[in-house]
Protein backbone atom coordinates (compact mmCIF):
# COMPACT_ATOMS: atom_id res chain seq x y z
CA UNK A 1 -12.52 1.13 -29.84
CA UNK A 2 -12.69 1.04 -25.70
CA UNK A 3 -12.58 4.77 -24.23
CA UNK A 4 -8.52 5.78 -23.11
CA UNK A 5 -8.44 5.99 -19.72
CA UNK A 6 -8.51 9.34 -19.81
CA UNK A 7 -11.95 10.00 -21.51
CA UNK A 8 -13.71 7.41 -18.26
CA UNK A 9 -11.95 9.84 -16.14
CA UNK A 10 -12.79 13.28 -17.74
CA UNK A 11 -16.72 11.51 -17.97
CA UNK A 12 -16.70 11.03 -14.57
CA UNK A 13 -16.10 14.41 -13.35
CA UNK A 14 -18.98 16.00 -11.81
CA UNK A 15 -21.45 18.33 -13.63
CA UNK A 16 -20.80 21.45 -11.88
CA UNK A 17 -17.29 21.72 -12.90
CA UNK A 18 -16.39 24.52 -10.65
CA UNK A 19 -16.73 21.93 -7.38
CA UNK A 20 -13.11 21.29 -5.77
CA UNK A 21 -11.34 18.15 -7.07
CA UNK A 22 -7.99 18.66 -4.92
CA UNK A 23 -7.08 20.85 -1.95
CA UNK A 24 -3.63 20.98 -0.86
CA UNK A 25 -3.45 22.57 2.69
CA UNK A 26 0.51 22.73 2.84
CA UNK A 27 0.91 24.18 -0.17
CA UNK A 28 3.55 27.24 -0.27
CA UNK A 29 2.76 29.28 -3.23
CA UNK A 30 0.15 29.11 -5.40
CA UNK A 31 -3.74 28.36 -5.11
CA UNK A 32 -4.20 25.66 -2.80
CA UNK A 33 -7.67 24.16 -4.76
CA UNK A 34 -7.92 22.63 -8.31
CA UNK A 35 -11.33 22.58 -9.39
CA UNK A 36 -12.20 19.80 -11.96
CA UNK A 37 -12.60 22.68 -14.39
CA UNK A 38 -8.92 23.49 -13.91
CA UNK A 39 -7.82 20.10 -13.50
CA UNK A 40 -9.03 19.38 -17.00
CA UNK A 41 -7.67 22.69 -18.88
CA UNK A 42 -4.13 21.94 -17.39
CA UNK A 43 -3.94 18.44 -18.42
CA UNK A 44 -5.61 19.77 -22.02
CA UNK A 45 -2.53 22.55 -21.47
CA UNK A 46 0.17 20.56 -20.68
CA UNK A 47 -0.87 17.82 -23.01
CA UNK A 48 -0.29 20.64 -25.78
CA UNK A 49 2.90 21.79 -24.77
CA UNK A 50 4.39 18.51 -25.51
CA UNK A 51 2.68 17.99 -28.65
CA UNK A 52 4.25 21.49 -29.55
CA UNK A 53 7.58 20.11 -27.91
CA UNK A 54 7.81 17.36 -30.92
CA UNK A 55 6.10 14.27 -28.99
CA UNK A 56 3.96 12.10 -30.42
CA UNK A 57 1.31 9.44 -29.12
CA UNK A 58 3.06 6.57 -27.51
CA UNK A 59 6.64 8.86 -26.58
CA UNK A 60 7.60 8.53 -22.50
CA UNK A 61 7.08 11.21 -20.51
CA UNK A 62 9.49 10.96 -17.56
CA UNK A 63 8.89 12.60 -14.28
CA UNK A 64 10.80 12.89 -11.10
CA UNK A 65 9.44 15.80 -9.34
CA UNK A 66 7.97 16.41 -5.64
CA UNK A 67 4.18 15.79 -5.07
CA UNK A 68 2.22 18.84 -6.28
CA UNK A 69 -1.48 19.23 -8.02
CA UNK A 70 0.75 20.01 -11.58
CA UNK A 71 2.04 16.49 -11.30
CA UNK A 72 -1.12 14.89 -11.33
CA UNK A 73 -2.25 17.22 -14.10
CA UNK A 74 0.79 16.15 -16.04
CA UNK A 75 0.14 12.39 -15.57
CA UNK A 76 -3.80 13.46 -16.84
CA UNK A 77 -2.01 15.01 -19.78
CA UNK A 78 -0.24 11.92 -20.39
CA UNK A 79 -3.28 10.12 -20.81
CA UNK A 80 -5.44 12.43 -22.31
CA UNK A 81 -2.84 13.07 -25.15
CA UNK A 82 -1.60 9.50 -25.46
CA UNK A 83 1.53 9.70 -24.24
CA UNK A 84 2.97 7.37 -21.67
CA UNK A 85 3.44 8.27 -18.48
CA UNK A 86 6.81 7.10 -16.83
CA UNK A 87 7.18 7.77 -12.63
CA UNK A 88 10.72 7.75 -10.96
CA UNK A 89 10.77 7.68 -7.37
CA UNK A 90 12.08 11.01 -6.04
CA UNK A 91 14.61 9.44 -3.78
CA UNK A 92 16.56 7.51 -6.78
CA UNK A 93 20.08 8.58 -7.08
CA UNK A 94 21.89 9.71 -10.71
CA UNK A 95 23.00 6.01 -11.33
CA UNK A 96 18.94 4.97 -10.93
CA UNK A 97 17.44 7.48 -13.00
CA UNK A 98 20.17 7.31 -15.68
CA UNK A 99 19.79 3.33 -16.48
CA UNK A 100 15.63 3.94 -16.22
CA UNK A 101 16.15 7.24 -18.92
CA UNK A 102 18.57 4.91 -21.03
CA UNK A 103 16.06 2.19 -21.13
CA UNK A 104 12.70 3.81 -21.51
CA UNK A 105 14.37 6.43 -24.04
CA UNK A 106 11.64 9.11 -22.99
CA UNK A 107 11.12 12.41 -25.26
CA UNK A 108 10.70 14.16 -21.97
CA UNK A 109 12.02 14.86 -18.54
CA UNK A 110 10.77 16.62 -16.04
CA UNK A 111 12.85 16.81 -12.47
CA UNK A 112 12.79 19.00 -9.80
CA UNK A 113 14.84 22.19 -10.19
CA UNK A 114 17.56 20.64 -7.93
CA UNK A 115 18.06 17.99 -10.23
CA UNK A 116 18.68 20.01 -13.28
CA UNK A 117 22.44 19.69 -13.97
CA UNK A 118 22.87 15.97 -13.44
CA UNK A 119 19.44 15.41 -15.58
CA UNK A 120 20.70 17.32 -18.54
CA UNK A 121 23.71 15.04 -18.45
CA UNK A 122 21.94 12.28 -18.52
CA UNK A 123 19.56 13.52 -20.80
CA UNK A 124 22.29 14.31 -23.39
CA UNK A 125 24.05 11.04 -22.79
CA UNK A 126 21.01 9.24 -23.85
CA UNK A 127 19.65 11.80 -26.92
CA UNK A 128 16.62 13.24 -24.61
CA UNK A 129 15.60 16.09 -26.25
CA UNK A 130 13.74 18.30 -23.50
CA UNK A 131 14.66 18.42 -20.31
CA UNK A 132 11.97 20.78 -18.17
CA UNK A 133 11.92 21.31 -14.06
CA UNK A 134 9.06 21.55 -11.49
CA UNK A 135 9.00 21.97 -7.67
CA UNK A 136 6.68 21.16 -5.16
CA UNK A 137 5.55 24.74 -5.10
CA UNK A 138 4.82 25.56 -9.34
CA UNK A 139 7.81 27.17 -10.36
CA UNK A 140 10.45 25.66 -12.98
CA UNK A 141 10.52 25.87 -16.08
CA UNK A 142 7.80 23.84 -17.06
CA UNK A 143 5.88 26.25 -15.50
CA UNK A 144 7.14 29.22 -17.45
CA UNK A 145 6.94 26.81 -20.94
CA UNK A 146 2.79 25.53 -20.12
CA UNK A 147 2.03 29.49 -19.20
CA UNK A 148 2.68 30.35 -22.85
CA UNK A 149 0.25 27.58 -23.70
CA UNK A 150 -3.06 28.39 -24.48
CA UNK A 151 -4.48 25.45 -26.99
CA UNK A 152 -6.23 22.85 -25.89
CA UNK A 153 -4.68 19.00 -27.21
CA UNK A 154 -7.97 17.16 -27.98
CA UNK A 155 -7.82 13.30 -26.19
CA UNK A 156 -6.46 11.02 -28.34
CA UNK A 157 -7.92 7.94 -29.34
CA UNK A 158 -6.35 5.59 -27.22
CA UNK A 159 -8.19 1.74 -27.45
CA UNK A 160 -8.11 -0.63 -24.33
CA UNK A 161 -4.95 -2.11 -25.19
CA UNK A 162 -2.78 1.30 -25.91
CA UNK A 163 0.11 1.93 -23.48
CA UNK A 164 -0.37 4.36 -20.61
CA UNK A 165 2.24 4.19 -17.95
CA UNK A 166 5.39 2.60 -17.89
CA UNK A 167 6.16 2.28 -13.58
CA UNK A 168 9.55 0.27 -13.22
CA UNK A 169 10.16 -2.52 -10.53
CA UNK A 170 13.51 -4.23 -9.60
CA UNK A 171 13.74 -7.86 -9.91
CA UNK A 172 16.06 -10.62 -9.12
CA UNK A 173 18.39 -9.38 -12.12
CA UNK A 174 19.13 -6.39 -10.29
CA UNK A 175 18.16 -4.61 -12.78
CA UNK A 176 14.76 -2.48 -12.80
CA UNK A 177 11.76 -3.98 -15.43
CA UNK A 178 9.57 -1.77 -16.91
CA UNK A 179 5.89 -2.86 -16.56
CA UNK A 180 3.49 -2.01 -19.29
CA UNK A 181 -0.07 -1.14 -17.89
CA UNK A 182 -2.30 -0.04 -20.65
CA UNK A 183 -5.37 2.10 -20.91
CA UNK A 184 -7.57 -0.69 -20.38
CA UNK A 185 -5.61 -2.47 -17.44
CA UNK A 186 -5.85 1.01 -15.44
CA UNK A 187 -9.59 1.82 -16.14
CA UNK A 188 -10.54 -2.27 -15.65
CA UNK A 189 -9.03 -1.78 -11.95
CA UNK A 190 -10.10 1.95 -11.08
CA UNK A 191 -13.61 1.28 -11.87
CA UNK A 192 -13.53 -2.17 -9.91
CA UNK A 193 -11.86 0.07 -6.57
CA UNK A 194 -14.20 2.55 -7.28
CA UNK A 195 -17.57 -0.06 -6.95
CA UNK A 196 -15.94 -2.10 -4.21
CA UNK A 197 -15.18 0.59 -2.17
CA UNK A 198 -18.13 2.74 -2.69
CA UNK A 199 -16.63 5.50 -3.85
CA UNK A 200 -18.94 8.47 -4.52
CA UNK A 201 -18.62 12.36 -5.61
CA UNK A 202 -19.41 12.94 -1.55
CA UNK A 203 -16.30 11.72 -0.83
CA UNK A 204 -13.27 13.18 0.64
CA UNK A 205 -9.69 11.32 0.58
CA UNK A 206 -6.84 12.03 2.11
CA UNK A 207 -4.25 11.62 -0.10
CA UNK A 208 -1.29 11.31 1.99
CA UNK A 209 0.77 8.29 -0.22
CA UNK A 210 3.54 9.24 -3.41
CA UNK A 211 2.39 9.28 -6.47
CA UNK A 212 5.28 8.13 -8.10
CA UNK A 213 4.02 4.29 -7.07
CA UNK A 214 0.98 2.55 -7.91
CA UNK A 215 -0.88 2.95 -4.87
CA UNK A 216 -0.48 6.62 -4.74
CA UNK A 217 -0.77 7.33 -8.68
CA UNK A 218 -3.31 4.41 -9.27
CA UNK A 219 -5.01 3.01 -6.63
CA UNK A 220 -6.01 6.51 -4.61
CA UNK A 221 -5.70 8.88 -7.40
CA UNK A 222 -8.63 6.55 -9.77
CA UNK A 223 -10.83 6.16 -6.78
CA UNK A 224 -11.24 10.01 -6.00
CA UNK A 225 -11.44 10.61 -9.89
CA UNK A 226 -13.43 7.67 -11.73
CA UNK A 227 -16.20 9.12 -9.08
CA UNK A 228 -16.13 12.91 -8.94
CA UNK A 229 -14.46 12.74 -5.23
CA UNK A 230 -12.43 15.00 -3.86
CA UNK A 231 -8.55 14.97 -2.17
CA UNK A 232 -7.05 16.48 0.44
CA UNK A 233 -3.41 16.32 -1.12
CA UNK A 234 -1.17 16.40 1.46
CA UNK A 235 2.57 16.21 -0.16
CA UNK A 236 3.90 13.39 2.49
CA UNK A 237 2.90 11.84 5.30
CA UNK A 238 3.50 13.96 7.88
CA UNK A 239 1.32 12.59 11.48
CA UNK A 240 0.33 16.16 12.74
CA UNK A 241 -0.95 17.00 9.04
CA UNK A 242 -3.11 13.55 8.62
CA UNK A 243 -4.45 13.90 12.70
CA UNK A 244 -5.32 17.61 11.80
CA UNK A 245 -7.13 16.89 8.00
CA UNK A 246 -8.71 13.58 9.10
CA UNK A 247 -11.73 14.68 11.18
CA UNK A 248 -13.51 16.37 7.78
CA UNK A 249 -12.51 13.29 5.88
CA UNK A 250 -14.19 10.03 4.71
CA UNK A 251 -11.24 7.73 3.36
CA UNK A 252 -7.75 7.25 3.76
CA UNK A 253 -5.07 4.95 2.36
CA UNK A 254 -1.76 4.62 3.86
CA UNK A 255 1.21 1.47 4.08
CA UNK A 256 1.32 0.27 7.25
CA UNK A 257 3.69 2.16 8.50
CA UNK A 258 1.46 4.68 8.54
CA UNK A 259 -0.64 3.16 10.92
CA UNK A 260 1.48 2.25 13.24
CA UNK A 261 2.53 6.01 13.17
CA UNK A 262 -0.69 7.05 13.63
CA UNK A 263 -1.13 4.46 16.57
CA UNK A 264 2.23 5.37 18.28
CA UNK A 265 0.42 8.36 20.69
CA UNK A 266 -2.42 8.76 22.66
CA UNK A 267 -3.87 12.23 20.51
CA UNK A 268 -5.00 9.84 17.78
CA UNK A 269 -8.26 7.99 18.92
CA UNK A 270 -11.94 7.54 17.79
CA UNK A 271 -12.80 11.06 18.15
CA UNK A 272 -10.72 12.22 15.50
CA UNK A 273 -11.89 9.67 12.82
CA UNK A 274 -16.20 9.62 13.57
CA UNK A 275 -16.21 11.09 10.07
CA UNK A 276 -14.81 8.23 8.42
CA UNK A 277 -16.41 5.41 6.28
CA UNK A 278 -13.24 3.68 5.10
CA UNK A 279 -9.58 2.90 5.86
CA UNK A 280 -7.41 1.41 3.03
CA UNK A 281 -3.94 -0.75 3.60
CA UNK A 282 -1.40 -1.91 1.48
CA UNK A 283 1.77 -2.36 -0.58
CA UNK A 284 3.26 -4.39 2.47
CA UNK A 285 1.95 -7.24 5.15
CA UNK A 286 -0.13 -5.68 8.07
CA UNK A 287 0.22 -7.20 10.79
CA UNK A 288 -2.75 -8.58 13.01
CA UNK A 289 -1.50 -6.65 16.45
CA UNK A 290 -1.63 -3.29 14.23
CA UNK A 291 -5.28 -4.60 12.69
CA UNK A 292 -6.54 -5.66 16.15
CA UNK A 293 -4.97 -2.31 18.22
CA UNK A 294 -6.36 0.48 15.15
CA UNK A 295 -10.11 -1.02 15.80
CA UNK A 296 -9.97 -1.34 19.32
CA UNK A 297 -8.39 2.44 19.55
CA UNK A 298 -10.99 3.51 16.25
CA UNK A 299 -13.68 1.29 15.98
CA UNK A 300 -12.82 1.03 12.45
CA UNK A 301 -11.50 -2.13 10.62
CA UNK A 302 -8.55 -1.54 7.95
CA UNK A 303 -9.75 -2.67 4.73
CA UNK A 304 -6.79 -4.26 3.35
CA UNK A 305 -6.11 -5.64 -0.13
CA UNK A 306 -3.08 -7.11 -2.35
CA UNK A 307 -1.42 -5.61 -5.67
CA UNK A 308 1.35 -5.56 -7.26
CA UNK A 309 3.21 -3.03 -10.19
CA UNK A 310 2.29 -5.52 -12.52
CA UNK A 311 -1.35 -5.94 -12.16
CA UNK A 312 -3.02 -3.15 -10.06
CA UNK A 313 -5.20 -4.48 -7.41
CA UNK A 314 -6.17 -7.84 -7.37
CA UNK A 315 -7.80 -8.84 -4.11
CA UNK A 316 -9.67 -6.87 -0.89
CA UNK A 317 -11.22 -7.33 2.05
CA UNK A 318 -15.40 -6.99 1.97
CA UNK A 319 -16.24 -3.55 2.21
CA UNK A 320 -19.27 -4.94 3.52
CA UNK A 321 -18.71 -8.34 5.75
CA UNK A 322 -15.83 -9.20 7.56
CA UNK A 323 -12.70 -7.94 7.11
CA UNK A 324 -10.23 -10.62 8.23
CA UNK A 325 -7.07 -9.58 9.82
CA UNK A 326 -3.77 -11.53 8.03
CA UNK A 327 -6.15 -11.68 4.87
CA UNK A 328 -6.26 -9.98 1.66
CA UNK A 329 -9.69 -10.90 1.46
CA UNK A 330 -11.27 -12.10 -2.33
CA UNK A 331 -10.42 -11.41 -5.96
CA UNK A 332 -11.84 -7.95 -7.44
CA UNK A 333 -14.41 -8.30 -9.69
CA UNK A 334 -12.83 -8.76 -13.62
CA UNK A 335 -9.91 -10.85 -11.76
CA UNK A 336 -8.97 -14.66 -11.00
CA UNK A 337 -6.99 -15.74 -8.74
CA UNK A 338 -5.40 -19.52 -8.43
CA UNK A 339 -2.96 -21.20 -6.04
CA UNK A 340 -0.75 -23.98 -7.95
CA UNK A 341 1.59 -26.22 -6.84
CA UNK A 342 5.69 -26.26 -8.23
CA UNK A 343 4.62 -28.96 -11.09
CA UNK A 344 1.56 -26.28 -11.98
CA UNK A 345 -1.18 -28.26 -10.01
CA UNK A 346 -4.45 -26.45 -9.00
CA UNK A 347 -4.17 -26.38 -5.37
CA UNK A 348 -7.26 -26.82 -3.11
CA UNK A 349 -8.57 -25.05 0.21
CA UNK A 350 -6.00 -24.55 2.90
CA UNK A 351 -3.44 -25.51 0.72
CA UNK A 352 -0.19 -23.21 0.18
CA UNK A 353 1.48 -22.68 -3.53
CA UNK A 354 2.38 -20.13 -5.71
CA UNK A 355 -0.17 -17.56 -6.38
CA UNK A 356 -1.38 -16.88 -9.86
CA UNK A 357 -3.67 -14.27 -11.49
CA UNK A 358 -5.34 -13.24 -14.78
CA UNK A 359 -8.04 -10.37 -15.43
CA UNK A 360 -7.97 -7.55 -17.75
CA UNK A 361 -6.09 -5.66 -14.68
CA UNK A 362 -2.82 -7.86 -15.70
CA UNK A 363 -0.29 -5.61 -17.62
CA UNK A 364 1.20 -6.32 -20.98
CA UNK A 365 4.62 -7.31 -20.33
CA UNK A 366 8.28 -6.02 -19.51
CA UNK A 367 8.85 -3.07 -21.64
CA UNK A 368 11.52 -4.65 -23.93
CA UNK A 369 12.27 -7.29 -22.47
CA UNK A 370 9.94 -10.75 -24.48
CA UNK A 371 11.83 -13.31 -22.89
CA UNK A 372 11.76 -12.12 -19.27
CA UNK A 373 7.88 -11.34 -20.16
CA UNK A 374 6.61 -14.74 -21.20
CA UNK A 375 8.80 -16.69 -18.62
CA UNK A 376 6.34 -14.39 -15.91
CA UNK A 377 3.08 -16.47 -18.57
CA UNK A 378 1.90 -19.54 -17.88
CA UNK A 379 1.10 -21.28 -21.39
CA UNK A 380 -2.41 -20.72 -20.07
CA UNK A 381 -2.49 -17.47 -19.97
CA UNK A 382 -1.94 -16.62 -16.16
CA UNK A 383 0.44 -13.72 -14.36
CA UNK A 384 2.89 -16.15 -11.79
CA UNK A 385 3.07 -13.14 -9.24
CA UNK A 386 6.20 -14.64 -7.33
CA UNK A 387 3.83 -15.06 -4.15
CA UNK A 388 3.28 -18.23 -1.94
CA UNK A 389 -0.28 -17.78 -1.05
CA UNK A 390 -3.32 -20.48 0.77
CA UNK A 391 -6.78 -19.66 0.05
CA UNK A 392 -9.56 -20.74 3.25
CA UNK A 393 -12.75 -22.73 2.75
CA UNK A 394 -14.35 -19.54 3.17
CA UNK A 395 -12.60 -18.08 -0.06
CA UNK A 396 -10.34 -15.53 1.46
CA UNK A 397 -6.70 -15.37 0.59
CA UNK A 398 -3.75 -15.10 2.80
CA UNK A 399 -0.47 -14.41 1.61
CA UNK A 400 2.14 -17.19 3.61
CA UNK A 401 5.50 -15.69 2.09
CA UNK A 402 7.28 -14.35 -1.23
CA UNK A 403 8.90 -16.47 -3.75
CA UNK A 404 11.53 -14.00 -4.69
CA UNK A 405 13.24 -12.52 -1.96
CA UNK A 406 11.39 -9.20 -2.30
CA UNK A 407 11.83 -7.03 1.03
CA UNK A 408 9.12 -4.57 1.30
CA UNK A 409 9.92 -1.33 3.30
CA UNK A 410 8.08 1.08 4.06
CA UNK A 411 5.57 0.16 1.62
CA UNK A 412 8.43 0.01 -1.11
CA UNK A 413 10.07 -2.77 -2.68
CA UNK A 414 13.35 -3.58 -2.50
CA UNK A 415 14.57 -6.79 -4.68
CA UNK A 416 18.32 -7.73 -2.70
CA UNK A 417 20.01 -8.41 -6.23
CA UNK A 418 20.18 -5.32 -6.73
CA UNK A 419 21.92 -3.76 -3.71
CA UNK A 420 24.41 -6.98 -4.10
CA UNK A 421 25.48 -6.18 -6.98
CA UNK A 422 26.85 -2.86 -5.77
CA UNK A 423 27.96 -4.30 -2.79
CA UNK A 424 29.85 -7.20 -4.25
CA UNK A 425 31.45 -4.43 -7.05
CA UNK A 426 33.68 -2.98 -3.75
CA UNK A 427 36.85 -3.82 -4.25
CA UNK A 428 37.28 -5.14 -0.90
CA UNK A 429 34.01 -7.31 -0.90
CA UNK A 430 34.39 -10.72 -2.01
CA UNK A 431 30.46 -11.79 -1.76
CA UNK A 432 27.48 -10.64 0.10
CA UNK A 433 23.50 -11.24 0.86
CA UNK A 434 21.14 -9.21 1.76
CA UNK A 435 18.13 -10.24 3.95
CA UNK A 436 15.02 -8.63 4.69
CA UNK A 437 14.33 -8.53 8.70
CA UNK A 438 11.58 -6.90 10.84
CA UNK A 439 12.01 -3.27 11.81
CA UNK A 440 9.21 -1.37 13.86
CA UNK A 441 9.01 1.43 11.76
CA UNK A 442 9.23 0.17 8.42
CA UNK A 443 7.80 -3.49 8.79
CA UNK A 444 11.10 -4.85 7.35
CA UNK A 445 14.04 -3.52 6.50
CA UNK A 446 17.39 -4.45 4.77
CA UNK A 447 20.38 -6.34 5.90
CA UNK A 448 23.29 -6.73 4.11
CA UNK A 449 25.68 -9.94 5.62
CA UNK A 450 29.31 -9.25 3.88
CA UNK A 451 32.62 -10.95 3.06
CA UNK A 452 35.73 -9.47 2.35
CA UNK A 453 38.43 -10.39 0.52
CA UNK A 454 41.36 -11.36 2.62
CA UNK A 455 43.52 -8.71 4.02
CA UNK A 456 41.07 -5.88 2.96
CA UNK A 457 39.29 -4.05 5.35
CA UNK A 458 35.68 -2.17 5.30
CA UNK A 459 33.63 -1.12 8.47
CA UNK A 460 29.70 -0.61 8.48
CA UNK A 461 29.71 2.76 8.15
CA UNK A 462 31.68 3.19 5.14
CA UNK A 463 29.50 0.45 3.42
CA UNK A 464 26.77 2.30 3.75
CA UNK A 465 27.71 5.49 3.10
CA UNK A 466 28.64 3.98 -0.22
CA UNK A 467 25.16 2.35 -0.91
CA UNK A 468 23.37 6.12 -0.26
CA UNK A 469 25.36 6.87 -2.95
CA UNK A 470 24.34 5.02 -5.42
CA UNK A 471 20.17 3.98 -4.09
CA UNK A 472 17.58 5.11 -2.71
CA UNK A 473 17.93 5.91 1.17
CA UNK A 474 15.04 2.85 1.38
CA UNK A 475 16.64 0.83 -0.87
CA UNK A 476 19.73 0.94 1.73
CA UNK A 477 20.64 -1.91 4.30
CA UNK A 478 19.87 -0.57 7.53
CA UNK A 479 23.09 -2.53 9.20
CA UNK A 480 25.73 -4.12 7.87
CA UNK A 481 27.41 -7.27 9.17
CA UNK A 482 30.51 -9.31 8.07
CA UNK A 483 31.07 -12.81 8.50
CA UNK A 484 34.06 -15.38 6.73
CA UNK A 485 31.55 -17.04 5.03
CA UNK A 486 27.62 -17.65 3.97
CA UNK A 487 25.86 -20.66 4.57
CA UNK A 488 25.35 -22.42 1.84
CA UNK A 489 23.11 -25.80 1.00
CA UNK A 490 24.16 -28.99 -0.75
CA UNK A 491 23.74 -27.14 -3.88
CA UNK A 492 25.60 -24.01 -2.98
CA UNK A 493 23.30 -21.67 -2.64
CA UNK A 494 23.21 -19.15 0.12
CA UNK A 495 20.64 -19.67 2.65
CA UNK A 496 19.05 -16.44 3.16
CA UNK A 497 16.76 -18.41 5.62
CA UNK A 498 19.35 -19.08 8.19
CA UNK A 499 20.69 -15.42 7.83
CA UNK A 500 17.51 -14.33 8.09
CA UNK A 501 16.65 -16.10 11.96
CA UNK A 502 20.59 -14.98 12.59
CA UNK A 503 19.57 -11.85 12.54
CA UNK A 504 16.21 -11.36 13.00
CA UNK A 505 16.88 -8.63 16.02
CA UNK A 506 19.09 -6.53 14.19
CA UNK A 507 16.47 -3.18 13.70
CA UNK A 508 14.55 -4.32 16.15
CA UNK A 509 15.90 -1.30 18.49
């Protein structure tokens, strides 16, 4: 049997145990540094506690909590105790975190204390049994429950193919699919990070990203600890934080919109970042301008790469060579990558298709949901990711567009079938689309184009104020327009395309 994820991790931990794994320098309460010593007896804690709680190996674990050094020792408990790990972003709403608990049927929750009354409900509504809290600063009631704790839950024997985090993504259905990732998927694509990007125990990241997404949780998190690294765990990105951590740094990751944040004063120039070896970008499209204006203010070229929920990481930029801007550079070691035509033709050079991959990195499915997994299959065995991609003569890939609508937002995706469906559920609504369009900020943001039903009337504002109540404030449009009718093709389907150039300036101020 493969080593769990856990037991590459708790091997790769340095040999003087006392050395700092995690720092975090905005911390309220509590001590600021985690050893690896006490990173590994929490997660050996915690991992007890819900053993003694009634779960056994393969149960969900739910968490929606703030960013804190417990959470990450809770996700290490997850693993080391083989239960699977399930992350809900801390800006869903009630409605959101009720259909994911419904769905994954966890044995757990853990929210932040804020959260308690409407968790319980939905807890009870669904036959959760324990429902435990957390804030960003170590108090809740899980904290009381692990403090009475003092076994240790030996790592369970978890093979390659065991399931070790459950991370939902919307899709065109509108509703959110839970992706598998196993042991084995996680540990295939940490270790290849870890080699690519030369990731040693001399390290220091600054962890600035959520952890409740893939690039936070996975991508930065497996780096730092498949190589005995230390973090600087910031709990957001805040631009006076990063600018005051970064000169005693060597890596950083960060969604574009952290660049351009960093970029958008003078105060942030090569000075502060002679330290650095490395600077990581993804979950959304950089732009060239922002590649081409960070070296020419830093010196330093953003590495950046392409993932998705489903797979991990599957392509980067050379750590050593060039790094081409509007590239995601080559596939990882352990991963293929092809581009095929509509009938399922291999595509050659400079030719533009849908983008395919396969590699031990490529999850296991939709949690219960077989049908929706194998249509994602081809009979060959490779993950359709949904991309349009074009791969040079020189081998490097470049994304050209997405197949599915997907608007990416800060980093975060946001699939438009599932914001129409709310919209299109107001009584006064009689149809609507929603668009993904540039925004400064954010790199795109949402749209939604409406059409009411006659003699009803709804403004912007009330449209919106609607949609915060039910999604995430990213998942919400950031305008609202309304029009008699949607352009439609020959075939009737709306032509997001034309909506989109209509309005194309819309967040543009």
């Amino acid at each position: 049997m493969s080593p769990s994820l856990y037991t590459l991790i708790e091997a790769s931990f340095p040999d003087d145990r006392s050395r700092i794994a995690l720092e975090a320098p905005d911390r309220v309460h509590g001590t600021a540094e985690w050893s690896y010593a006490r990173l590994g007896n929490a997660a050996a804690r915690y991992a007890a506690l819900f053993s003694g709680l009634g779960l056994a190996v393969g149960d969900r674990v739910a968490l929606k909590v703030e960013k804190s050094p417990e959470a990450l020792a809770i996700y290490l408990a997850c693993l080391r105790g083989g239960f699977v790990f399930l992350p809900m972003n801390t800006a869903y709403r009630p409605d959101e975190v009720d259909y994911l608990v419904g769905n994954a049927e966890p044995g757990l929750v853990i929210c932040d204390p804020s959260a308690e009354e409407s968790t319980r409900e939905i807890a009870a509504r669904h036959g959760v049994r324990h429902v435990l809290t957390l804030d960003a600063d170590a108090r809740g009631s899980f904290i009381d429950a692990a403090a009475k704790v003092t076994d240790a839950l030996p790592p369970a024997a978890c093979g390659a193919n065991d399931l070790a985090a459950i991370l939902y993504t919307s899709g065109t259905t509108g509703k959110p699919k839970g992706a598998m990732l196993s042991h084995g998927n996680l540990a295939s694509n940490g270790i290849a990070l870890r080699d690519a990007w030369r990731f040693t125990e001399d390290d220091l990241l600054l962890h600035a990203l959520p952890i409740f997404h893939a690039h936070g949780l996975f991508v930065a998190c497996h780096c730092a600890l498949l190589s005995g690294a230390r973090m600087i765990w910031l709990g957001k990105f805040d631009r006076d934080a990063v600018l005051r951590e970064l000169p005693r740094a060597t890596a950083f990751m960060g969604v574009p919109t952290f660049y351009t944040r960093l970029l958008s004063g003078d105060d942030f120039n090569r000075n502060l970042v002679g330290h650095m070896r490395l600077f990581t970008s993804g979950s959304a499209p950089l732009l060239t301008e922002t590649f081409e204006e960070f070296r020419a203010r830093t010196g330093h070229a953003i590495l950046e790469r392409y993932g998705m929920t489903e797979t991990g990481m599957n392509t980067s930029n050379p750590y050593d060579g060039e790094r081409r801007a509007g590239t995601v550079g080559f596939p990882l070691p352990g991963t293929d990558v092809r581009v095929v035509s509509d009938e399922g033709e291999l595509l050659g050079s400079g030719e533009v298709g849908g983008l395919q991959v396969r590699g031990s990195n490529v999850f296991r499915g939709y949690w219960r949901m077989p049908e929706k997994s194998a249509e994602e299959f081809t009979e060959d065995g490779w993950f359709r990711t949904g991309d349009v991609a074009m791969i040079d003569a020189d081998g490097y890939v470049h994304l050209v567009g997405r197949a599915k609508d997907l608007i990416i937002s800060g980093g975060f995706n946001v699939y438009p079938k599932e914001i129409e469906e709310l919209v299109d559920d107001m009584p006064e609504v009689l149809e609507s689309a929603i668009v993904g369009v540039a925004h400064a900020d954010f790199g795109e943001a949402g749209v939604a184009v409406v059409v009411l039903r006659p003699n009803r009337e709804l403004d912007e504002a009330a449209l919106l104020a609607r949609l915060k109540q039910k999604l995430a404030n990213y998942k919400v449009p950031k305008r609202a327009f309304f029009v008699e009718s949607l352009p439609r093709n020959t075939m009737g389907k709306v032509q997001k395309n034309l909506l989109r150039d209509t309005y194309c300036d819309a967040c543009r101020s």
